[in-house]
PDB file of N, CA and C in Angstrom:
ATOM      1  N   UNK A   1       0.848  -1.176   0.000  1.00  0.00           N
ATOM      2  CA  UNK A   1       0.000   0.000   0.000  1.00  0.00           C
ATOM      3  C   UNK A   1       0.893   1.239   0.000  1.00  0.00           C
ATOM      4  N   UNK A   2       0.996   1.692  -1.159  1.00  0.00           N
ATOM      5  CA  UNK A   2       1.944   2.856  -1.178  1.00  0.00           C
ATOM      6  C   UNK A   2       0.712   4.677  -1.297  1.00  0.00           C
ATOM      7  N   UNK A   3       1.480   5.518  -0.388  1.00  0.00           N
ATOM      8  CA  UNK A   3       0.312   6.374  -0.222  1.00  0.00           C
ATOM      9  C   UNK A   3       1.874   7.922  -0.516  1.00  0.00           C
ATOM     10  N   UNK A   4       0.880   8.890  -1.300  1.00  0.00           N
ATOM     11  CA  UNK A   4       1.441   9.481  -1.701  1.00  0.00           C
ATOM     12  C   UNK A   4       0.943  11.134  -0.652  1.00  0.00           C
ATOM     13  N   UNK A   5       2.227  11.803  -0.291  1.00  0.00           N
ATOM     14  CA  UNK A   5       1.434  13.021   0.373  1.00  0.00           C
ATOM     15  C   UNK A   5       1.960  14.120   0.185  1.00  0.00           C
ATOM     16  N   UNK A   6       1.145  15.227  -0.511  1.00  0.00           N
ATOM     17  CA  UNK A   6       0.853  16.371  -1.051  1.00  0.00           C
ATOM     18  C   UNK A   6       0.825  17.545   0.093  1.00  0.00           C
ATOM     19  N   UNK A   7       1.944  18.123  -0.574  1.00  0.00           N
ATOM     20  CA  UNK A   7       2.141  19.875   0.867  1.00  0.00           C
ATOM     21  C   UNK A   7       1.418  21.163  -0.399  1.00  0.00           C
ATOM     22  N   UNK A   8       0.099  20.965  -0.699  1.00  0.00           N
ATOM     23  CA  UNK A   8       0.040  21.755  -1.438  1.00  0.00           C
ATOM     24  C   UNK A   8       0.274  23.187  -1.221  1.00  0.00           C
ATOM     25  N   UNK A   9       0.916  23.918  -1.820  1.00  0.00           N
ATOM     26  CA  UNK A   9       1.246  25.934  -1.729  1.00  0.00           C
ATOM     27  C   UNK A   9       0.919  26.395  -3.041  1.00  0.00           C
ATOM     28  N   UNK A  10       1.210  27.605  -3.055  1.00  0.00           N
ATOM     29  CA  UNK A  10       1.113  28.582  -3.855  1.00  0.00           C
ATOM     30  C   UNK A  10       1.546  28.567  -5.201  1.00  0.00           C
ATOM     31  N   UNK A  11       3.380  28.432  -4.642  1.00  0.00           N
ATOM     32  CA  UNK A  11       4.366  28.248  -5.685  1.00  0.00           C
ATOM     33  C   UNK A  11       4.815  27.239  -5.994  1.00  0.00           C
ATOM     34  N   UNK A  12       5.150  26.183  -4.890  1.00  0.00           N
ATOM     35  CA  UNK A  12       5.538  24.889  -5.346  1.00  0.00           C
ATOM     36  C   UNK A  12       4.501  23.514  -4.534  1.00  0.00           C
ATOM     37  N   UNK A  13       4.362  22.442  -4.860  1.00  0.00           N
ATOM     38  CA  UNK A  13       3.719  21.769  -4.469  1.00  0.00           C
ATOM     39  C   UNK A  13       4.723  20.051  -3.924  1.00  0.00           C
ATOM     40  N   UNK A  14       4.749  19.998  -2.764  1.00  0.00           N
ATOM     41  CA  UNK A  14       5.773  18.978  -2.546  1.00  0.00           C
ATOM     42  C   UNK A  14       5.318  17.717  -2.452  1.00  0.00           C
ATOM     43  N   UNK A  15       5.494  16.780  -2.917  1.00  0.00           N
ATOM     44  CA  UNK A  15       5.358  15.212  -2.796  1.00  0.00           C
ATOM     45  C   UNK A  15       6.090  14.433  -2.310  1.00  0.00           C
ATOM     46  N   UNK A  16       5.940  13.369  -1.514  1.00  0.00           N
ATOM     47  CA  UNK A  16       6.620  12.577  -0.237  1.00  0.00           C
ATOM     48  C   UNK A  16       5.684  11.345  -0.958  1.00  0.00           C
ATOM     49  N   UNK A  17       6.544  10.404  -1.170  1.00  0.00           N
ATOM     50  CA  UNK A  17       6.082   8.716  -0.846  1.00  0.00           C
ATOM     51  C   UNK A  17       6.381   7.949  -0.378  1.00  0.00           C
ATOM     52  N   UNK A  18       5.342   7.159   0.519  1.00  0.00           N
ATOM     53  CA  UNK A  18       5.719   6.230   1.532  1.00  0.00           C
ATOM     54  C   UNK A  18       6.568   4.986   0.727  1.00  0.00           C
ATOM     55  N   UNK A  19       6.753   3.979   1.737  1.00  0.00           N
ATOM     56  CA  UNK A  19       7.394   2.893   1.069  1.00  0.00           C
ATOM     57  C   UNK A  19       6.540   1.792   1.068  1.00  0.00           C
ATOM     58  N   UNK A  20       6.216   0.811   0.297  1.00  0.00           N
ATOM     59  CA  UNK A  20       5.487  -0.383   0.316  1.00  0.00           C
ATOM     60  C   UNK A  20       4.243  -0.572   1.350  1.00  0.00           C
ATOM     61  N   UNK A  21       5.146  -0.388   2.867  1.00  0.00           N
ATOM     62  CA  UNK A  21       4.013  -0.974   3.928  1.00  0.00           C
ATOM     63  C   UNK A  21       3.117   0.223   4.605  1.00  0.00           C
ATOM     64  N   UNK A  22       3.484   1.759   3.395  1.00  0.00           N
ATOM     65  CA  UNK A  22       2.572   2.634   4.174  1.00  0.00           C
ATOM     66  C   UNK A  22       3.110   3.437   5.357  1.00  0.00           C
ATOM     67  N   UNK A  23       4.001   3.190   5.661  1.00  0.00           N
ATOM     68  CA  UNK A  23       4.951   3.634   7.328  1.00  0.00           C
ATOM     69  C   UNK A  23       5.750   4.524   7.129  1.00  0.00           C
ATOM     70  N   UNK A  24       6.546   4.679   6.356  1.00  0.00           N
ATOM     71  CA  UNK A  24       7.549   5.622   6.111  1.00  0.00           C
ATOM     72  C   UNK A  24       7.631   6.278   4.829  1.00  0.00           C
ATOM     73  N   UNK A  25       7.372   7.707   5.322  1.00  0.00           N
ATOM     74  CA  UNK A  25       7.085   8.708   3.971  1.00  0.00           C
ATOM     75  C   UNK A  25       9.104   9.189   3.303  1.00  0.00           C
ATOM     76  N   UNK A  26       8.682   9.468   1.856  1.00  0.00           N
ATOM     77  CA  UNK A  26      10.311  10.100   1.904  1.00  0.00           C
ATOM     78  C   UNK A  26      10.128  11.322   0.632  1.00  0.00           C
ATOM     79  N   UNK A  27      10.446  11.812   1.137  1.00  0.00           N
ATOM     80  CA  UNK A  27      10.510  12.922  -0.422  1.00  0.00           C
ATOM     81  C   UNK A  27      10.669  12.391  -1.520  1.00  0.00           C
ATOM     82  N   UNK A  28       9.893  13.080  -2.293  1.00  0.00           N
ATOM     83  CA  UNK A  28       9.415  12.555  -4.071  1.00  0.00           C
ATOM     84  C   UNK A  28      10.001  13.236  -4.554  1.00  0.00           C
ATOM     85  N   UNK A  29       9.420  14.629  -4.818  1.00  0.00           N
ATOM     86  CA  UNK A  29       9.548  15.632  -5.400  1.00  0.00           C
ATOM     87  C   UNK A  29       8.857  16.659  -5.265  1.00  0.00           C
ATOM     88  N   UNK A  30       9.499  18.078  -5.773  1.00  0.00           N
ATOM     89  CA  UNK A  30       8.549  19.552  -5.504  1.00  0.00           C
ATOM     90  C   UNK A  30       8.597  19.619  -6.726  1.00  0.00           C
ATOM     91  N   UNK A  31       7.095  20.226  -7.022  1.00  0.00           N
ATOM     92  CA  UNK A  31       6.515  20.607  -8.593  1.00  0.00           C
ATOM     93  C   UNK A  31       6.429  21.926  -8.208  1.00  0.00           C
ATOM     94  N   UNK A  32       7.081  23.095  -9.406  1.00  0.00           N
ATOM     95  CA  UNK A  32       6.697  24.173  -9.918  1.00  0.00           C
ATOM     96  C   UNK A  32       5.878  24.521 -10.282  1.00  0.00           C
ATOM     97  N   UNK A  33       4.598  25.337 -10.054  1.00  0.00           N
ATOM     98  CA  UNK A  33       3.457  25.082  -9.978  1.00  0.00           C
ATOM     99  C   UNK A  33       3.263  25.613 -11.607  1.00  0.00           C
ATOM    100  N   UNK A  34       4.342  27.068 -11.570  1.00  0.00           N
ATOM    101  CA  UNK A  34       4.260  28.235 -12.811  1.00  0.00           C
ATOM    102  C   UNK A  34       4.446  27.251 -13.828  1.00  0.00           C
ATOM    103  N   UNK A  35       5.295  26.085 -13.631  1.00  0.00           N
ATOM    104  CA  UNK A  35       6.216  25.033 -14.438  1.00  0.00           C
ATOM    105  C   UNK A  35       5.596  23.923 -14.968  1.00  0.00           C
ATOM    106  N   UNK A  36       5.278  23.488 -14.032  1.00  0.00           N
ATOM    107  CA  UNK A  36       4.666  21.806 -14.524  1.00  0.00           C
ATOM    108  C   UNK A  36       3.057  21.923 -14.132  1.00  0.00           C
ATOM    109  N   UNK A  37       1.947  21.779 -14.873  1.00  0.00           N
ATOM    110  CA  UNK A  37       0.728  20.995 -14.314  1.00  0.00           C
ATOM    111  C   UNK A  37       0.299  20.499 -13.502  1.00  0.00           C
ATOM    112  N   UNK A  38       0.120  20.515 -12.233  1.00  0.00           N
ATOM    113  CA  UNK A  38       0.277  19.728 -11.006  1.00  0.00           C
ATOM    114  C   UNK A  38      -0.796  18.466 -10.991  1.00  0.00           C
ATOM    115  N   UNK A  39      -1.862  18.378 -11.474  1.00  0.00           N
ATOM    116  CA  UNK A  39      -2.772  17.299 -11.102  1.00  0.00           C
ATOM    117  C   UNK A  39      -2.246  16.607 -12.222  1.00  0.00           C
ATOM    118  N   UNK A  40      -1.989  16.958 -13.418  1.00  0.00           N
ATOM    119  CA  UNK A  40      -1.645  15.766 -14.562  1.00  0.00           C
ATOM    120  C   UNK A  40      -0.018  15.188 -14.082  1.00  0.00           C
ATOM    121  N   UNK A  41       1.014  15.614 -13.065  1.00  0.00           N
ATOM    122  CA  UNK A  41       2.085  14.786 -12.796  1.00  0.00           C
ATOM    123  C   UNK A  41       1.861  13.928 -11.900  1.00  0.00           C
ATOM    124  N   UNK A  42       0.690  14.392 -10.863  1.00  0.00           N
ATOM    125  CA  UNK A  42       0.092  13.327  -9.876  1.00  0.00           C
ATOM    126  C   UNK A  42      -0.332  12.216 -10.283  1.00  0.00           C
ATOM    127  N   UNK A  43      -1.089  12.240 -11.287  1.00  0.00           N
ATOM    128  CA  UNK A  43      -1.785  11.373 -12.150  1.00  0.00           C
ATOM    129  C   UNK A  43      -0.749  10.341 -12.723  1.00  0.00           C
ATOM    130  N   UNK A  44       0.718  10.795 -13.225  1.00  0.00           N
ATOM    131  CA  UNK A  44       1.296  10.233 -13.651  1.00  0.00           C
ATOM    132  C   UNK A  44       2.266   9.506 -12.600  1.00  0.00           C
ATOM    133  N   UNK A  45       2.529   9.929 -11.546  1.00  0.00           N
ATOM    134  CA  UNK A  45       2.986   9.369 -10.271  1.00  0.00           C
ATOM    135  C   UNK A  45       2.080   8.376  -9.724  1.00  0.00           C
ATOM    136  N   UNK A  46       1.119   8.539  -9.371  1.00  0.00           N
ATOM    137  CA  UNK A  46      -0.094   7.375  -9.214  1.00  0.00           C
ATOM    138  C   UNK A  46      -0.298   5.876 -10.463  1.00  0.00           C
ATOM    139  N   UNK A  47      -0.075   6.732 -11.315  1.00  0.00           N
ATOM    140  CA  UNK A  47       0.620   5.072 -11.764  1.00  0.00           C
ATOM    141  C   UNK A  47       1.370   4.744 -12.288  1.00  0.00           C
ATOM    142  N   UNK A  48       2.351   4.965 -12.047  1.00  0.00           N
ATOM    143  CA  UNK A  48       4.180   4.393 -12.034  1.00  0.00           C
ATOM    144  C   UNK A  48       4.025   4.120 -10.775  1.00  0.00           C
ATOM    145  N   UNK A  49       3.959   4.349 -10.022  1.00  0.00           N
ATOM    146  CA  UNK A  49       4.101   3.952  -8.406  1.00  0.00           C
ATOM    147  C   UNK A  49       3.319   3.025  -7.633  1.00  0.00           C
ATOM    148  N   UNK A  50       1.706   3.238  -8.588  1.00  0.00           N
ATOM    149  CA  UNK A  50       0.907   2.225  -7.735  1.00  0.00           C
ATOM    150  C   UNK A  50       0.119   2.642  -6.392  1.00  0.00           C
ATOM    151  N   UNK A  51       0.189   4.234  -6.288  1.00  0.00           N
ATOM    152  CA  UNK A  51      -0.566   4.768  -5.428  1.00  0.00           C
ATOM    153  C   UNK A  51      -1.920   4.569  -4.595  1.00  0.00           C
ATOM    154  N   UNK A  52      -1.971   3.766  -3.813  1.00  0.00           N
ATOM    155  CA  UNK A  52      -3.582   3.431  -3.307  1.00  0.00           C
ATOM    156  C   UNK A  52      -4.140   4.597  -2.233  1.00  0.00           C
ATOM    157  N   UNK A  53      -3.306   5.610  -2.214  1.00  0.00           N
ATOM    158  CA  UNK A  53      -4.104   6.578  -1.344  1.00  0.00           C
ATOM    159  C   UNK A  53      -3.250   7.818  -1.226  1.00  0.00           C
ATOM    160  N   UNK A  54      -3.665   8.703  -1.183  1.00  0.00           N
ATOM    161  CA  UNK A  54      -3.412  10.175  -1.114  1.00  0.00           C
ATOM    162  C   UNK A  54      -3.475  10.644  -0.145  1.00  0.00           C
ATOM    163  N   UNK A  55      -2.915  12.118   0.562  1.00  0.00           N
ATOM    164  CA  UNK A  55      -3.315  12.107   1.638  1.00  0.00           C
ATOM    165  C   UNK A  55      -2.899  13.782   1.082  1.00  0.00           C
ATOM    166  N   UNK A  56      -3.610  14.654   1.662  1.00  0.00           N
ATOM    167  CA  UNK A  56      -3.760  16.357   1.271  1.00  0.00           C
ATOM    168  C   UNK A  56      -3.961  16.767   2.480  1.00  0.00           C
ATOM    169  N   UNK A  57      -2.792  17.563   2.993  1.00  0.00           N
ATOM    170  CA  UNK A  57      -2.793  18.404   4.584  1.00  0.00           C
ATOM    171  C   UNK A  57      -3.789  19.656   4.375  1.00  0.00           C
ATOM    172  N   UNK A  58      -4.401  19.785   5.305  1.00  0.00           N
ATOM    173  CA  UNK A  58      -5.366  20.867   5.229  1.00  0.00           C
ATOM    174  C   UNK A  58      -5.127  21.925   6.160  1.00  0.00           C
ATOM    175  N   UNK A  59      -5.144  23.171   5.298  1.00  0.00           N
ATOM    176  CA  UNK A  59      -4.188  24.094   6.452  1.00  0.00           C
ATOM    177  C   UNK A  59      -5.225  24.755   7.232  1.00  0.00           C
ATOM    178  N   UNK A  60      -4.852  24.953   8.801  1.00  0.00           N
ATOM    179  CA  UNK A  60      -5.768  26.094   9.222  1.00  0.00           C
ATOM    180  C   UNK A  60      -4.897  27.047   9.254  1.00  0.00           C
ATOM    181  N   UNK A  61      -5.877  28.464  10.245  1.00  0.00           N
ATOM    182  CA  UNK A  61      -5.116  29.499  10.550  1.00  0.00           C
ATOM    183  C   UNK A  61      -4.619  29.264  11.992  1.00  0.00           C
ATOM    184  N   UNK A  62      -3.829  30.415  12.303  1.00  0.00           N
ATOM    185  CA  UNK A  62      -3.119  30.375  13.451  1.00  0.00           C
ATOM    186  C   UNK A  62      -4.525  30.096  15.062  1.00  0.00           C
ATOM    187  N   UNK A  63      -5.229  30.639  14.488  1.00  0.00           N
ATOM    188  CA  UNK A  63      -6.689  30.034  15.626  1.00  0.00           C
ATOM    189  C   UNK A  63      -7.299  29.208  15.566  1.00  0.00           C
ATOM    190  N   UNK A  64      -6.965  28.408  14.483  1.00  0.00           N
ATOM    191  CA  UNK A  64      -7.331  26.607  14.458  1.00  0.00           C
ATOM    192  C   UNK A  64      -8.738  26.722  13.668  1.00  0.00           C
ATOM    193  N   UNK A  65      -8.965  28.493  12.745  1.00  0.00           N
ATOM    194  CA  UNK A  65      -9.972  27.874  12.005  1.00  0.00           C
ATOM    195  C   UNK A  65      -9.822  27.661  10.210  1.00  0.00           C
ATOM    196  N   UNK A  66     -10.492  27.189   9.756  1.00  0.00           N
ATOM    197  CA  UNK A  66     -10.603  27.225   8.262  1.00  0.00           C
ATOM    198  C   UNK A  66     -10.484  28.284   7.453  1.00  0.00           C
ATOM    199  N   UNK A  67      -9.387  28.798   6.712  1.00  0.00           N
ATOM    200  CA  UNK A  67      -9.844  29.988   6.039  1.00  0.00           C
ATOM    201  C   UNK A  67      -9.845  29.719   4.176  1.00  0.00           C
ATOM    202  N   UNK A  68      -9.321  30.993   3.569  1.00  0.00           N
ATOM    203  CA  UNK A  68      -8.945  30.776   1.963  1.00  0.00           C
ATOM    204  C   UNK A  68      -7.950  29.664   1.340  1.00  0.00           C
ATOM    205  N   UNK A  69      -6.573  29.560   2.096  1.00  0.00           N
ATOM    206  CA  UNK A  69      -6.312  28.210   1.902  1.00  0.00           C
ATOM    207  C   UNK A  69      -6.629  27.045   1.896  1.00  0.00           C
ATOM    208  N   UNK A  70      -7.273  26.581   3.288  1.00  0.00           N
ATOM    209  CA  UNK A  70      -8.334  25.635   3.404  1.00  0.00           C
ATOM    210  C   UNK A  70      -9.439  24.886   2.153  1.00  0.00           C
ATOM    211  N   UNK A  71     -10.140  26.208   1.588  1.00  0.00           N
ATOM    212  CA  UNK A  71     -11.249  26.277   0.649  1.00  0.00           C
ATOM    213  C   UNK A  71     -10.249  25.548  -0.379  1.00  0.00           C
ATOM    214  N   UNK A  72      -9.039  26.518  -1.088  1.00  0.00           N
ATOM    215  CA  UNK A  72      -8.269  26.389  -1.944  1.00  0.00           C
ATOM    216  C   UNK A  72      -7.804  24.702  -2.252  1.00  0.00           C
ATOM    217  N   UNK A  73      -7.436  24.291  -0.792  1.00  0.00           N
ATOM    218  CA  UNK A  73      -6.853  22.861  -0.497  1.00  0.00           C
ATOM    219  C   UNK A  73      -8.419  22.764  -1.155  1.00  0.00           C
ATOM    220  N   UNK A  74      -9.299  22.099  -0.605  1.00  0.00           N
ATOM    221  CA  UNK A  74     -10.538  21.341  -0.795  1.00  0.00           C
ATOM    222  C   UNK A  74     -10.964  20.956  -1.889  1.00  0.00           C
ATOM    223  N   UNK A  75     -11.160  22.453  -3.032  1.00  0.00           N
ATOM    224  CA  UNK A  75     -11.187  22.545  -4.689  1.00  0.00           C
ATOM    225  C   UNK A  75      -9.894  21.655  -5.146  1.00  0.00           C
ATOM    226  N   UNK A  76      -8.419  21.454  -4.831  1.00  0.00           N
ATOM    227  CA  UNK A  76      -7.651  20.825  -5.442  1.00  0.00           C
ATOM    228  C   UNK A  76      -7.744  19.411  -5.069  1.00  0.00           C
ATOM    229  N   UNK A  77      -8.156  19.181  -3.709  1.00  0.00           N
ATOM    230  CA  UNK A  77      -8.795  17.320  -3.509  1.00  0.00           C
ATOM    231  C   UNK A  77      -9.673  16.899  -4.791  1.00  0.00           C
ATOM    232  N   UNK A  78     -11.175  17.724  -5.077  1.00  0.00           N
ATOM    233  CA  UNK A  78     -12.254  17.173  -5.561  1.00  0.00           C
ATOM    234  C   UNK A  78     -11.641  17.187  -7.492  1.00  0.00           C
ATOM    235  N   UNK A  79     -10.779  18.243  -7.765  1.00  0.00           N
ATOM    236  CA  UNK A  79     -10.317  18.100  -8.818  1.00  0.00           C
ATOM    237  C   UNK A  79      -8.965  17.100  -9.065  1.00  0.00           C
ATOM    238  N   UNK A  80      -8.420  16.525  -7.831  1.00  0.00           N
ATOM    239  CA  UNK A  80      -7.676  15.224  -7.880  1.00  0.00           C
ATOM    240  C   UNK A  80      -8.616  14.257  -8.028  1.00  0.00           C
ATOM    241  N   UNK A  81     -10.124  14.024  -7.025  1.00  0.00           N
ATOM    242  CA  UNK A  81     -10.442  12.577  -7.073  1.00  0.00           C
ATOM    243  C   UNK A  81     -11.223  12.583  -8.581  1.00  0.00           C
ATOM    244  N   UNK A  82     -11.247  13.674  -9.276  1.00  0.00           N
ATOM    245  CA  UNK A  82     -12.075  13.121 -10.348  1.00  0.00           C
ATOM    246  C   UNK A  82     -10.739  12.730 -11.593  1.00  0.00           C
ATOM    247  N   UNK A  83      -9.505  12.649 -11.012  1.00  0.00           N
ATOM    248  CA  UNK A  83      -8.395  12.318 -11.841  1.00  0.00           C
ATOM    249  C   UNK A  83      -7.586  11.341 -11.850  1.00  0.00           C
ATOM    250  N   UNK A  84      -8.206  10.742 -10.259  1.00  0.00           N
ATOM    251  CA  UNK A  84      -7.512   9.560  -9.727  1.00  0.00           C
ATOM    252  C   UNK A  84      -7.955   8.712  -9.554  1.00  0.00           C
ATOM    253  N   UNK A  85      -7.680   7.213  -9.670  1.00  0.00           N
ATOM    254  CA  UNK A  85      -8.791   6.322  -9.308  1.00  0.00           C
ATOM    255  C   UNK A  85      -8.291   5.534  -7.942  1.00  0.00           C
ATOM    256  N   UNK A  86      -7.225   6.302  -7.349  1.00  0.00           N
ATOM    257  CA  UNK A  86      -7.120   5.802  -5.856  1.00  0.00           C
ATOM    258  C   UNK A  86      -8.060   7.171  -5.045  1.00  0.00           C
ATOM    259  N   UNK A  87      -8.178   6.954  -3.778  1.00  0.00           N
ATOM    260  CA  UNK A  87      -8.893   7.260  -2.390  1.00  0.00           C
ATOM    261  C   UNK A  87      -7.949   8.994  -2.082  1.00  0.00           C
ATOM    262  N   UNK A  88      -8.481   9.947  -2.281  1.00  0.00           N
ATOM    263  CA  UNK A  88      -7.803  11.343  -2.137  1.00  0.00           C
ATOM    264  C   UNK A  88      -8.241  11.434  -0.411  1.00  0.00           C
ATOM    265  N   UNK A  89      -7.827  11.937   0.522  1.00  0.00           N
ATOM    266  CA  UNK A  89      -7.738  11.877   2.130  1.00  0.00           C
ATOM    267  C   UNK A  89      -7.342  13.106   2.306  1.00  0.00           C
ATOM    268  N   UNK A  90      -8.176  14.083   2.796  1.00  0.00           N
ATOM    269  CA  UNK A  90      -7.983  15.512   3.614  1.00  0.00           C
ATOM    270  C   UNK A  90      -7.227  14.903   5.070  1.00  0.00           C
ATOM    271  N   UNK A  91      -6.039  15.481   5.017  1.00  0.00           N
ATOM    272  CA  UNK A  91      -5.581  15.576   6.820  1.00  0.00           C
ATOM    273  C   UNK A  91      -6.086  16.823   7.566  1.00  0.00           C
ATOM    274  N   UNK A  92      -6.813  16.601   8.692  1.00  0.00           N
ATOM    275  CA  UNK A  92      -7.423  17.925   9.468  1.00  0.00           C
ATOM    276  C   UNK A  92      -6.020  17.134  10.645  1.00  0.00           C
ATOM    277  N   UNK A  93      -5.275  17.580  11.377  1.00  0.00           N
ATOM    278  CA  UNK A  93      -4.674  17.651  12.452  1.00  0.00           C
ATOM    279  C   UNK A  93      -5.312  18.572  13.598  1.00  0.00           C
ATOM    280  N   UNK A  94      -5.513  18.082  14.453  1.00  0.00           N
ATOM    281  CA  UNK A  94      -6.651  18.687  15.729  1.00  0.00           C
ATOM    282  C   UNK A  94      -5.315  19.808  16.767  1.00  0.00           C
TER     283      UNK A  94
END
């Protein structure tokens, strides 16, 4: 079960993949956002790799609520799962 995880930003977008059993993440790669396409290299990482799950950090603000990033993250999940045919996963950290 290899799971792929997304630091989405502004300018660059970073990717970390675990290893085989899911446990240990390692840097992939950072996509240029100005540069490369970001959902069509995901797409292409998901299968060369074999990706069964995604995982998208969801940012709050400094008062632990939801703001424009948040929203921003959310729109780039629903336009991953309609690109992926593995399981896209919002991380909320409490």
């Amino acid at each position: 079960m290899k799971i792929l995880g997304i630091d989405l930003g502004e300018a660059r977008v970073g990717l970390a993949l675990s290893d085989d059993l899911g446990m240990l993440a390692h840097p992939l790669e950072t996509v240029a956002v100005r540069e490369t396409p970001v959902i069509p290299r995901i797409v292409q990482i998901v299968a060369k790799e074999k990706v069964t799950r995604i995982i998208l950090g969801l940012p709050r603000n400094m008062d632990g609520t939801y703001g424009p990033a948040a929203e921003k993250t959310r729109a780039f999940a629903e336009q991953l799962r309609a690109a992926v045919p593995c399981e896209v996963q919002l991380w909320m950290n409490a």
